[in-house]
Protein backbone atom coordinates (compact mmCIF):
# COMPACT_ATOMS: atom_id res chain seq x y z
CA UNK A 1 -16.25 26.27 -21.03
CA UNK A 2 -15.90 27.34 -17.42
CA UNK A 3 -14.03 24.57 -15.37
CA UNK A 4 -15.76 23.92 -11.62
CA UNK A 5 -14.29 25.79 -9.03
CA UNK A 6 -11.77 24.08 -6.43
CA UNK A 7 -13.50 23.58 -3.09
CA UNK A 8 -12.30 24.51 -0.07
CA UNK A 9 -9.16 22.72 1.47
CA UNK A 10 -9.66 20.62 4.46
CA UNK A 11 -7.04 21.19 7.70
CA UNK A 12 -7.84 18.02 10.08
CA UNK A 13 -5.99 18.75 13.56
CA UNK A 14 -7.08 15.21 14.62
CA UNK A 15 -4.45 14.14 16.92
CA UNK A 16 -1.61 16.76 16.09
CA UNK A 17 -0.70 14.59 12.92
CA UNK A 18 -1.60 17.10 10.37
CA UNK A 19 -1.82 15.44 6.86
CA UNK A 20 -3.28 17.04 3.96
CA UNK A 21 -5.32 15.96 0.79
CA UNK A 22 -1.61 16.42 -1.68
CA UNK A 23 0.41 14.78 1.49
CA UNK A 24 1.67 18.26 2.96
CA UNK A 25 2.26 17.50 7.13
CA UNK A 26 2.88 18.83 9.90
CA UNK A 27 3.16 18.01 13.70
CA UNK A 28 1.03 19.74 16.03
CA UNK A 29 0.75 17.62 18.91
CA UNK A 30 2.38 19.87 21.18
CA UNK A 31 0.51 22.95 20.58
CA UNK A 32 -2.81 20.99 21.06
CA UNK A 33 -1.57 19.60 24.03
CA UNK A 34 -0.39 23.63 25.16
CA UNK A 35 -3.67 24.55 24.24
CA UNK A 36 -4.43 25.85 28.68
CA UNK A 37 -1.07 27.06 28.78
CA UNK A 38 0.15 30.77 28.40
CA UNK A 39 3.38 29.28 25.99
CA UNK A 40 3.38 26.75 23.48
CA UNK A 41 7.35 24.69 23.64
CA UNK A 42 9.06 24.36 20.23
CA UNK A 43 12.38 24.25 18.98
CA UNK A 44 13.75 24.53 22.42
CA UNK A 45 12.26 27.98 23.24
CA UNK A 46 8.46 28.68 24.32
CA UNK A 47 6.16 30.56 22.24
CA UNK A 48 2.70 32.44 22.32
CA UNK A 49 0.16 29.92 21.30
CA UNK A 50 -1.07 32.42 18.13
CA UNK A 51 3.03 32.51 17.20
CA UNK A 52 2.59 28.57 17.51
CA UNK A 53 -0.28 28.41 15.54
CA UNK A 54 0.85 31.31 12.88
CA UNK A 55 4.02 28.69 12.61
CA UNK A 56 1.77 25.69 12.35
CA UNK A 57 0.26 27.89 8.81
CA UNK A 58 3.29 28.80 7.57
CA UNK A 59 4.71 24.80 7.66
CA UNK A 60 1.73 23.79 5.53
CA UNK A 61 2.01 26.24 3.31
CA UNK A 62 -1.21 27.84 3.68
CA UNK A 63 -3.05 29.46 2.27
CA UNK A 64 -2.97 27.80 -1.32
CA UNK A 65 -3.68 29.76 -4.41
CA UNK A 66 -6.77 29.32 -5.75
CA UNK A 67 -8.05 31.01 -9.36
CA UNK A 68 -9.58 34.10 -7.99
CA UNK A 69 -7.44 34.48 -4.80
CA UNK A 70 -6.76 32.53 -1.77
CA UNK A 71 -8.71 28.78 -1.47
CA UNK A 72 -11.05 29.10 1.82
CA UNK A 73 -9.91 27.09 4.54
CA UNK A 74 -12.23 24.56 6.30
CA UNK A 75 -10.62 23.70 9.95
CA UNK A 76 -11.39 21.00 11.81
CA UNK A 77 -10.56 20.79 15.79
CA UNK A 78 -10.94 18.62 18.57
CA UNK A 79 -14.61 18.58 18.71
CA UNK A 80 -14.33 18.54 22.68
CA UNK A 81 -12.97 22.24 22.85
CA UNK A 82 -14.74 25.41 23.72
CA UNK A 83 -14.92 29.09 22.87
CA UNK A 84 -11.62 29.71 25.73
CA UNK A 85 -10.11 26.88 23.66
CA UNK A 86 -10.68 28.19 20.33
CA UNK A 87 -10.01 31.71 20.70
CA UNK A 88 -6.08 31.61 19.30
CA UNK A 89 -6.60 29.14 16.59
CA UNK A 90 -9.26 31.88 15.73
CA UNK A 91 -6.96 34.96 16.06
CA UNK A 92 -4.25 33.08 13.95
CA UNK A 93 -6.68 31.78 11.26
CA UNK A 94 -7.62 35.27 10.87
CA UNK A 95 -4.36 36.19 9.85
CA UNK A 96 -4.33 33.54 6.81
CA UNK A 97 -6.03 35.90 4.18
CA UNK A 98 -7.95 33.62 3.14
CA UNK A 99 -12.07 32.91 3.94
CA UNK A 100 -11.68 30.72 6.99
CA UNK A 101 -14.43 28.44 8.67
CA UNK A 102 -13.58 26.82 12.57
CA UNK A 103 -15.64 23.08 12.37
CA UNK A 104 -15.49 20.48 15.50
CA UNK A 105 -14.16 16.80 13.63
CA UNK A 106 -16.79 15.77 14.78
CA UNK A 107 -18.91 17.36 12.11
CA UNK A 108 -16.70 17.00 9.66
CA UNK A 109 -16.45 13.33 10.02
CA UNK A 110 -20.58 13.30 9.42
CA UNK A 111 -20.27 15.33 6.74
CA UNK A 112 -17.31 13.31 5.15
CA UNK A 113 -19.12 9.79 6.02
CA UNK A 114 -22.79 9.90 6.62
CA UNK A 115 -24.81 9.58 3.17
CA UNK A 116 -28.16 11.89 2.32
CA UNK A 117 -30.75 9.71 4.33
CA UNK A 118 -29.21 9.40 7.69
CA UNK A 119 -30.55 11.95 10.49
CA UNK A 120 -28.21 10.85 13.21
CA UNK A 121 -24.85 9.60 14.03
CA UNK A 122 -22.49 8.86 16.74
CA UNK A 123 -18.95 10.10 16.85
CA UNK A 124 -16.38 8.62 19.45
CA UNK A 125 -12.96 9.39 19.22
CA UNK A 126 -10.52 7.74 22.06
CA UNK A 127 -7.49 10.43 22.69
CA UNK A 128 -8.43 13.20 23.92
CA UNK A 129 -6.93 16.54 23.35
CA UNK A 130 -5.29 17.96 25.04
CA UNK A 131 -3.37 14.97 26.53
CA UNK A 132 -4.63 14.06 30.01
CA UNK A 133 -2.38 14.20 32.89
CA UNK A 134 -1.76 11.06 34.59
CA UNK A 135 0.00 9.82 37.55
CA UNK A 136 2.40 7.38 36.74
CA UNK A 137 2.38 5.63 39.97
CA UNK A 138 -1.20 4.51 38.65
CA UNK A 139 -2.27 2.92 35.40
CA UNK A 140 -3.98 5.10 33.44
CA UNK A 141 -8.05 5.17 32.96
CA UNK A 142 -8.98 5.30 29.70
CA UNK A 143 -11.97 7.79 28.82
CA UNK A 144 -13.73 8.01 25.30
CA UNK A 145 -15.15 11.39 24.26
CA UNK A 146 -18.28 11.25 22.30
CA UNK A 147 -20.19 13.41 20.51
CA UNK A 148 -23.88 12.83 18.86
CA UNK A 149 -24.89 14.79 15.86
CA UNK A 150 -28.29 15.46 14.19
CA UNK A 151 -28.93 16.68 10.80
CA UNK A 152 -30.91 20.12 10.46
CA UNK A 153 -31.86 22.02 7.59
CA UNK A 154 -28.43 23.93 7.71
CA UNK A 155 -26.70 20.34 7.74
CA UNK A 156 -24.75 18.34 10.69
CA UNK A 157 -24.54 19.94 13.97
CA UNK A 158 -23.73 18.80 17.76
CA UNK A 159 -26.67 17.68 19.50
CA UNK A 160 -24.73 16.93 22.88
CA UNK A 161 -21.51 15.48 24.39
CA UNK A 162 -20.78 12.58 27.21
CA UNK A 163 -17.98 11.02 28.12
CA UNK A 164 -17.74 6.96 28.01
CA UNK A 165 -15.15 5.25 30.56
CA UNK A 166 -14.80 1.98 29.02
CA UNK A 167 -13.32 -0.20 32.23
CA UNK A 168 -16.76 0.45 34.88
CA UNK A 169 -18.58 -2.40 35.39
CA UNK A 170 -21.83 -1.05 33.79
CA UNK A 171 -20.25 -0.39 30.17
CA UNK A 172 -23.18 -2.43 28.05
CA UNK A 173 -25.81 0.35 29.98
CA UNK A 174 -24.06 3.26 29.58
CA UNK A 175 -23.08 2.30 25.87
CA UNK A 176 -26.76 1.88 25.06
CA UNK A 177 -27.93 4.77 27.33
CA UNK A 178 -25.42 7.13 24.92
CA UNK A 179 -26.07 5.15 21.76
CA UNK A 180 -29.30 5.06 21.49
CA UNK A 181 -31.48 3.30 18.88
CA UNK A 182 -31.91 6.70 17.03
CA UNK A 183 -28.46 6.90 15.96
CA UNK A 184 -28.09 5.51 12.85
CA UNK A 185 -24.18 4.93 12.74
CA UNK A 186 -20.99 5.18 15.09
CA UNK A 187 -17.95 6.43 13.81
CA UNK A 188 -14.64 5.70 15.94
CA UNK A 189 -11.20 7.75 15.68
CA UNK A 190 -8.22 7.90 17.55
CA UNK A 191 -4.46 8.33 17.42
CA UNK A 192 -3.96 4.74 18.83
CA UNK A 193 -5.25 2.05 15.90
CA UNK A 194 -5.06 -0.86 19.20
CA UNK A 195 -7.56 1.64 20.98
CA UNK A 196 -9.73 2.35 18.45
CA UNK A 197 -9.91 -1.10 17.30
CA UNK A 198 -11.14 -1.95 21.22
CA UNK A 199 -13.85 0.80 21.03
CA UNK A 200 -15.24 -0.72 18.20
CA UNK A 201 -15.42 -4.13 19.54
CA UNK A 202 -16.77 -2.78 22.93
CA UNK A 203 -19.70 -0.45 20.79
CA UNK A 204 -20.40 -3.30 18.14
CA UNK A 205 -21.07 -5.66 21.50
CA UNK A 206 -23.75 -3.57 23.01
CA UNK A 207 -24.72 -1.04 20.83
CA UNK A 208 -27.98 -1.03 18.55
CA UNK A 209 -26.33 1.43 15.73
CA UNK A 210 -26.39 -0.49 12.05
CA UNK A 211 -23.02 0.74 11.53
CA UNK A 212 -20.56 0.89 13.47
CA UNK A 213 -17.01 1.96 11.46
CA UNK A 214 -13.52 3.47 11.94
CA UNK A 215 -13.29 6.77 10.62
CA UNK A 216 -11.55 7.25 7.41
CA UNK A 217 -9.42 10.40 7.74
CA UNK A 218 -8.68 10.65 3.64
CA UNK A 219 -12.59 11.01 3.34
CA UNK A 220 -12.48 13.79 5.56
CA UNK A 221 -10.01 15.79 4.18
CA UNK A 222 -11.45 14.77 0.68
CA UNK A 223 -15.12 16.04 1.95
CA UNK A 224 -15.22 17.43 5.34
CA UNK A 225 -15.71 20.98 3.62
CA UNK A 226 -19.55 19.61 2.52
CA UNK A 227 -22.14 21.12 3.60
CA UNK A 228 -26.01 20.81 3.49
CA UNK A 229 -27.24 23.99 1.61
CA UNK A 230 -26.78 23.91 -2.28
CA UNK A 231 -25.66 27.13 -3.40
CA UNK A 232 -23.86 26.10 -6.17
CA UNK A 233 -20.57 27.75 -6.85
CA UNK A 234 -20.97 30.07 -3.35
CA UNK A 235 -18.13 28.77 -1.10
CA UNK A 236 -17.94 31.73 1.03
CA UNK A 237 -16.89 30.84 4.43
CA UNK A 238 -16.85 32.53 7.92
CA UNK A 239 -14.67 31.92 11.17
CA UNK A 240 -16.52 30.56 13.96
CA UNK A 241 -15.66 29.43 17.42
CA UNK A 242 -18.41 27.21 17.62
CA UNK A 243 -20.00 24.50 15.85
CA UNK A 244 -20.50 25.66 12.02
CA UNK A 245 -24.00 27.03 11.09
CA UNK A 246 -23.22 25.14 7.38
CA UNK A 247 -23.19 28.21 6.20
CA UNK A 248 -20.77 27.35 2.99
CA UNK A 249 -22.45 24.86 0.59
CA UNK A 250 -20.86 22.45 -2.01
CA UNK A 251 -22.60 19.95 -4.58
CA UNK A 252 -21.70 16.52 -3.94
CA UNK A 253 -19.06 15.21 -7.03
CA UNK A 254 -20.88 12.70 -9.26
CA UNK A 255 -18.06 11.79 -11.35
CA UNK A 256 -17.41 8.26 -9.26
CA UNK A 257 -18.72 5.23 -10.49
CA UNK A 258 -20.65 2.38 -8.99
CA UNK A 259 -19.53 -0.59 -8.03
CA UNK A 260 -21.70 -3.15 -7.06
CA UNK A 261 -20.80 -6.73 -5.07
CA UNK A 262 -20.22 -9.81 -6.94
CA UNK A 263 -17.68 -12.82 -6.66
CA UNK A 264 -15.59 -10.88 -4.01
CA UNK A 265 -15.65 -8.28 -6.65
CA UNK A 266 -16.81 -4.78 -7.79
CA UNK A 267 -18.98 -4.83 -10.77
CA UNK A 268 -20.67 -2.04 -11.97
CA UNK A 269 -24.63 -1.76 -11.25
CA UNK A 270 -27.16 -0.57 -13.03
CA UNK A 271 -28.45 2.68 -13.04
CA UNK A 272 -31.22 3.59 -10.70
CA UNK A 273 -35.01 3.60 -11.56
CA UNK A 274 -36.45 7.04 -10.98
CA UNK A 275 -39.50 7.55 -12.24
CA UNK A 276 -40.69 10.22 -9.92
CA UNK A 277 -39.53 12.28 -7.00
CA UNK A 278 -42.31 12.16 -4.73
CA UNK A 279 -42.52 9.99 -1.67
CA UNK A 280 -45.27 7.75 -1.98
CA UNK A 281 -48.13 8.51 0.21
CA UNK A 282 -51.40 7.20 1.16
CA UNK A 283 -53.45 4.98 3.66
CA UNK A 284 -53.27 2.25 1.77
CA UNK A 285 -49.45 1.34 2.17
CA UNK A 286 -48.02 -1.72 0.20
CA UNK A 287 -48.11 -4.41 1.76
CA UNK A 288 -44.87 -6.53 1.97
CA UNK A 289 -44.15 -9.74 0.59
CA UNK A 290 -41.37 -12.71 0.09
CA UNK A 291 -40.06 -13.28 -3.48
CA UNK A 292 -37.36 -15.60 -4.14
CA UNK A 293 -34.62 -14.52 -5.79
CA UNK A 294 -32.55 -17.73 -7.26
CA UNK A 295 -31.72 -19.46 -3.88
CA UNK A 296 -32.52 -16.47 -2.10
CA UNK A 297 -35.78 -15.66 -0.47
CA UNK A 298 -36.77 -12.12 0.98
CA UNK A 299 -39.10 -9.54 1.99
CA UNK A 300 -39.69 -6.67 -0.13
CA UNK A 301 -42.67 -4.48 -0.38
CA UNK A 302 -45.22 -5.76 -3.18
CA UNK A 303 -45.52 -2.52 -5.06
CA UNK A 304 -41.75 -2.48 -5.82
CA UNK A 305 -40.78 -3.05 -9.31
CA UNK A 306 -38.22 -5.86 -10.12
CA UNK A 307 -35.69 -5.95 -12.56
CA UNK A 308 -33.62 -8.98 -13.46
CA UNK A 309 -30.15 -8.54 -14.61
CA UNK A 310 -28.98 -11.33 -16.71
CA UNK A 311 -25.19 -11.80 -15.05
CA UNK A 312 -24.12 -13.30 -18.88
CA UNK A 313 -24.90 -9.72 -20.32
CA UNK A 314 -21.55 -8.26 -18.75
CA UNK A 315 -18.39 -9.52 -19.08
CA UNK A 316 -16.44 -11.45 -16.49
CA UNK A 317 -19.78 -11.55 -14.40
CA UNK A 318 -21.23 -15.25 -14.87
CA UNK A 319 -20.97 -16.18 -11.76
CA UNK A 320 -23.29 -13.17 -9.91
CA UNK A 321 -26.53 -12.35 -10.50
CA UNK A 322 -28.08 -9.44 -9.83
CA UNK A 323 -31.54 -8.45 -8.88
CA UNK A 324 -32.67 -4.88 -8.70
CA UNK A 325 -36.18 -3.89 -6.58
CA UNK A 326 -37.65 0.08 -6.93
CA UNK A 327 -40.13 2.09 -5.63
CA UNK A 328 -41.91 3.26 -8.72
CA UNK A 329 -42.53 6.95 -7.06
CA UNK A 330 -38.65 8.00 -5.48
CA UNK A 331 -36.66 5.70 -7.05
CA UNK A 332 -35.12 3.70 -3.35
CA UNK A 333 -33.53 0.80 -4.66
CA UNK A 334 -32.94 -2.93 -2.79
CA UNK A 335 -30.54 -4.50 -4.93
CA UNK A 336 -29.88 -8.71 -4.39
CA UNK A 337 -26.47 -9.54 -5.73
CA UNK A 338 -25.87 -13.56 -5.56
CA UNK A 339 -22.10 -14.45 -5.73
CA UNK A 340 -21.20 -18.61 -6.21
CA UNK A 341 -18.24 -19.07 -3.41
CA UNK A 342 -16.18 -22.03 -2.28
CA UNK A 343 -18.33 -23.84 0.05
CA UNK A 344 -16.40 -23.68 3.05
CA UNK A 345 -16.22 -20.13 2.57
CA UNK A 346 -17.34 -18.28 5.72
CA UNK A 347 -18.41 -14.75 6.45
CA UNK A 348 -14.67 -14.23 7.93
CA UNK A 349 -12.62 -15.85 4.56
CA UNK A 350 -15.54 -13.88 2.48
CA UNK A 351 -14.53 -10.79 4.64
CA UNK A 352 -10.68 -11.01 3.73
CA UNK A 353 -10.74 -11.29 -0.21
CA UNK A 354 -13.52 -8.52 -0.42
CA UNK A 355 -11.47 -6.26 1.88
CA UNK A 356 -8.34 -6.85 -0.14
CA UNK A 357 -10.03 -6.10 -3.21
CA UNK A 358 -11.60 -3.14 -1.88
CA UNK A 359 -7.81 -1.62 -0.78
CA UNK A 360 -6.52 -2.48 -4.58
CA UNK A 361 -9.03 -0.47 -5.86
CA UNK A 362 -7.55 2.68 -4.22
CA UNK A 363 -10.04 5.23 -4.38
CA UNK A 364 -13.07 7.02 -2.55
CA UNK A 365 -15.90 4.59 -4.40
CA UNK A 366 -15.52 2.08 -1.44
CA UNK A 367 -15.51 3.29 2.08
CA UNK A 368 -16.45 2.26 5.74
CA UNK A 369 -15.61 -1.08 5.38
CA UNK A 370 -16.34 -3.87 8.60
CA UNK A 371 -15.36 -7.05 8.03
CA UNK A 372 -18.06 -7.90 10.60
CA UNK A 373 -20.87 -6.11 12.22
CA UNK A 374 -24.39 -6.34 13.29
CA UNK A 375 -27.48 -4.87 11.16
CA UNK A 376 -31.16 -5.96 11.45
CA UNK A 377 -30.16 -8.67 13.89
CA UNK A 378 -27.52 -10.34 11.61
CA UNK A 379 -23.80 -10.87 11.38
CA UNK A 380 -22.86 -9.36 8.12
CA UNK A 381 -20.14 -7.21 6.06
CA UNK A 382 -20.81 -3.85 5.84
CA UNK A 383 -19.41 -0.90 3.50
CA UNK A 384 -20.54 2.12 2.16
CA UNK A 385 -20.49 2.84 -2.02
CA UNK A 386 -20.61 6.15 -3.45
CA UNK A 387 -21.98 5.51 -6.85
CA UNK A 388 -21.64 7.88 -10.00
CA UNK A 389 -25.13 9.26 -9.33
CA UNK A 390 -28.04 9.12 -6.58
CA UNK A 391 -27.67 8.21 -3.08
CA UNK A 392 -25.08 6.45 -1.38
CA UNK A 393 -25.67 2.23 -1.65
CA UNK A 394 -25.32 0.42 1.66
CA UNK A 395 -24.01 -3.08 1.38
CA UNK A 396 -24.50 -5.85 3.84
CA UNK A 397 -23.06 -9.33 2.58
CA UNK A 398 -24.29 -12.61 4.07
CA UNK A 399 -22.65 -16.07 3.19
CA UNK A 400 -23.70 -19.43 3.29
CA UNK A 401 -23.62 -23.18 1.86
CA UNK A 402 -21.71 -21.76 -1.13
CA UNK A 403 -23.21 -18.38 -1.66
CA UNK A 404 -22.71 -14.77 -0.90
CA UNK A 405 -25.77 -12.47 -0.74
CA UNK A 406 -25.13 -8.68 -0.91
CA UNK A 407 -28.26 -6.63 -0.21
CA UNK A 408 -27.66 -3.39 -1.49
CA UNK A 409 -30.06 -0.37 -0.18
CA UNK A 410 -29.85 3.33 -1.48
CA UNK A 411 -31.93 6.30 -0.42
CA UNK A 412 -34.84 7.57 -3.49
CA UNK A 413 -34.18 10.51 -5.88
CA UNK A 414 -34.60 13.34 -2.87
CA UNK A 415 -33.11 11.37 -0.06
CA UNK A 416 -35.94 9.68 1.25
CA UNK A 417 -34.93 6.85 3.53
CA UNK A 418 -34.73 3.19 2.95
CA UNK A 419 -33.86 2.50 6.17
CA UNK A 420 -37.04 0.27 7.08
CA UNK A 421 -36.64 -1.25 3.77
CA UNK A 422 -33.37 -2.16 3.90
CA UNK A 423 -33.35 -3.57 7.73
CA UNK A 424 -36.59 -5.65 6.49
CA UNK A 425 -34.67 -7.01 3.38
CA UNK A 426 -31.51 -8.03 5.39
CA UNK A 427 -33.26 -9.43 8.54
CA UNK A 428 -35.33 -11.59 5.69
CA UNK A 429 -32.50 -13.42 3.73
CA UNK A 430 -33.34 -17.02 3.77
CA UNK A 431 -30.48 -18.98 1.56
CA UNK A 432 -31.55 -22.39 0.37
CA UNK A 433 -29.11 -25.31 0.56
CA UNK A 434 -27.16 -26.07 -2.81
């Protein structure tokens, strides 16, 4: 039996802290900060930036064996920088013998985050490279690059760039003027965790985005290499001094299981109800309607199958129920997980355990966890799920007199969107008094 083929190996630049997926680093800060000179300081003498760079390689250890020759490379850079910028880091990668592709972060972090229905995203990352130059006699002005992404049929690519100055007086504007209400979800990065941490207060305040996250850098070098084309096996890659036609192609890993909310823990879910791939069509579009759902009420459409889980048929689970709604034609799921809590629990308290359970679980399953953000007009948790098979689940928690209410929402069979489902379920959620 023929084992599956390593994929390519992911080099994130980010910041100049170069960390890879077995814990190999390196320190490039300096030569991304040299990147508009003609010499590149290190070790006390100054170099030619494709010396600096052919160093950079030889620290990591690249490239790394692979069964039938070198592994290709998948490189991400600052996802402000231009052909000028690019062309050593081009020149040096060519010398790696080994297939090489040139990717802004930006993508990658879509790639690496964003699940099969979303078309749009937001990326804003709050150092930018190279370092600028500031006068010390004056405190510095902080400036956030962003970058907004579509998805094509060739997979993510750069739709257009701005730059967002936090500190002017008209922030809420130009933060909705950027993120618009067709992105779908922000991602924030940075090499300072206090100024990320402020960009994602200052977005999550006036922007319209469902999610609104900080980037997870162990998901992109676990999955930056993905790309939209399946071509099975074919990981042939190309270097490229501008944003990546997608032209390598991977099959997402389905070997993760799924873990579904519960009493501020992970249970597994049920498997999803396909019964066709086909988006359902027609005039005559089902109409919505409330069902209630133990002390839950909400809005699903009428056509929708439901499936009761009986929380007494798995062990350790008697205190969640779990409620499971389909579309009979692509298989999108809402899923209604009720959880008994203390009843002074509060969406903050509720927040803490799950996130601490979440980090002793140590793996990819769980990712893009907020302890607090806004979706479909409410104050919720949010985190992403990768389960064992299908689309990713969204999960957007809501607590109350006693209970916690995770609405879980994942895209049909093909990756047709739930979206409008899922905002309609959450926005819904009516939680009756013990």
């Amino acid at each position: 039996m023929m084992s599956a083929p390593q994929p390519p190996l992911v080099v994130d630049l980010a910041y100049g802290r170069v960390r890879l997926s077995d814990g190999r680093t390196a320190d490039a800060t300096e030569l991304l900060n040299a990147v508009d000179a003609a010499t590149v300081p290190a070790g006390g003498a100054a170099h030619p930036p494709q010396q600096a760079w052919q160093g950079l390689w030889r620290e990591l250890r690249l490239p790394d064996p692979g069964p039938d020759g070198a592994l290709p490379i998948v490189i991400g850079y600052p996802s402000t920088w231009g052909r000028n910028r690019l062309s050593e880091l081009a020149r040096s990668s060519a010398d790696l013998a080994a297939p090489v592709s040139l990717v802004p972060r930006a993508v990658l972090i879509a790639r690496s985050h964003c699940d099969v229905s979303m078309q749009r995203c937001a990326v804003i990352e709050t150092t930018h490279v190279p370092a600028i130059v500031v006068d010390p006699a004056r405190p510095p002005r902080m400036f956030w690059d962003v970058t907004l992404l579509r998805r094509s049929s060739a997979g993510w690519e750069v739709d257009r760039t701005d730059v967002l100055d936090p500190g002017v007086d008209d922030v809420a504007a130009r933060i909705e003027a950027i993120v618009d209400d067709s992105v779908e979800a922000v991602y924030v990065d940075g090499a300072d965790p206090e100024r990320v941490a402020q960009a994602l207060d200052v977005v999550a305040a006036h922007a319209v985005a469902g999610r609104i996250v900080a980037v997870d850098r162990e998901l992109i070098r676990r999955y930056g290499w993905r790309t939209e084309r399946e071509q099975g096996n074919d990981w042939q890659m190309r270097v490229a001094d501008a944003p990546e036609s997608e032209s390598a192609a991977g099959r997402r890993p389905r070997k993760r299981w799924i873990a579904v909310a519960g009493a501020l823990a992970l249970v597994v879910a049920v498997g999803a109800v396909v019964v066709g791939v086909l988006q359902h069509r027609g005039d005559d579009s089902p109409t919505e309607h409330t069902v209630v759902v133990g002390r839950v009420e909400v809005s699903v459409l009428g056509d929708w199958r439901r499936s009761d889980l009986d929380p007494r048929a798995e062990q350790g689970s008697d205190t969640a129920s779990r409620t499971v709604f389909a579309d009979p034609d692509d298989g999108r799921r809402i899923l209604v997980v009720q959880s008994e809590v203390r009843s002074d629990s509060t969406l903050e308290s509720v927040a803490t355990s799950l996130g601490n359970r979440i980090a002793q679980r140590g793996d990819e399953v769980v990712s893009e966890f907020s302890p607090s953000t806004r979706f479909a007009g409410r104050e919720v948790i949010g985190y992403r799920e990768a389960p064992a098979s299908g689309s990713a689940i969204r999960w957007y928690v809501l607590v109350e007199d006693g209970l916690q209410v995770s609405i879980g929402c994942q895209a049909g069979a093909t990756g047709e969107s739930v979206d409008a489902e899922c905002a309609r379920a959450v926005s819904s959620v009516v939680i009756a008094p013990d």
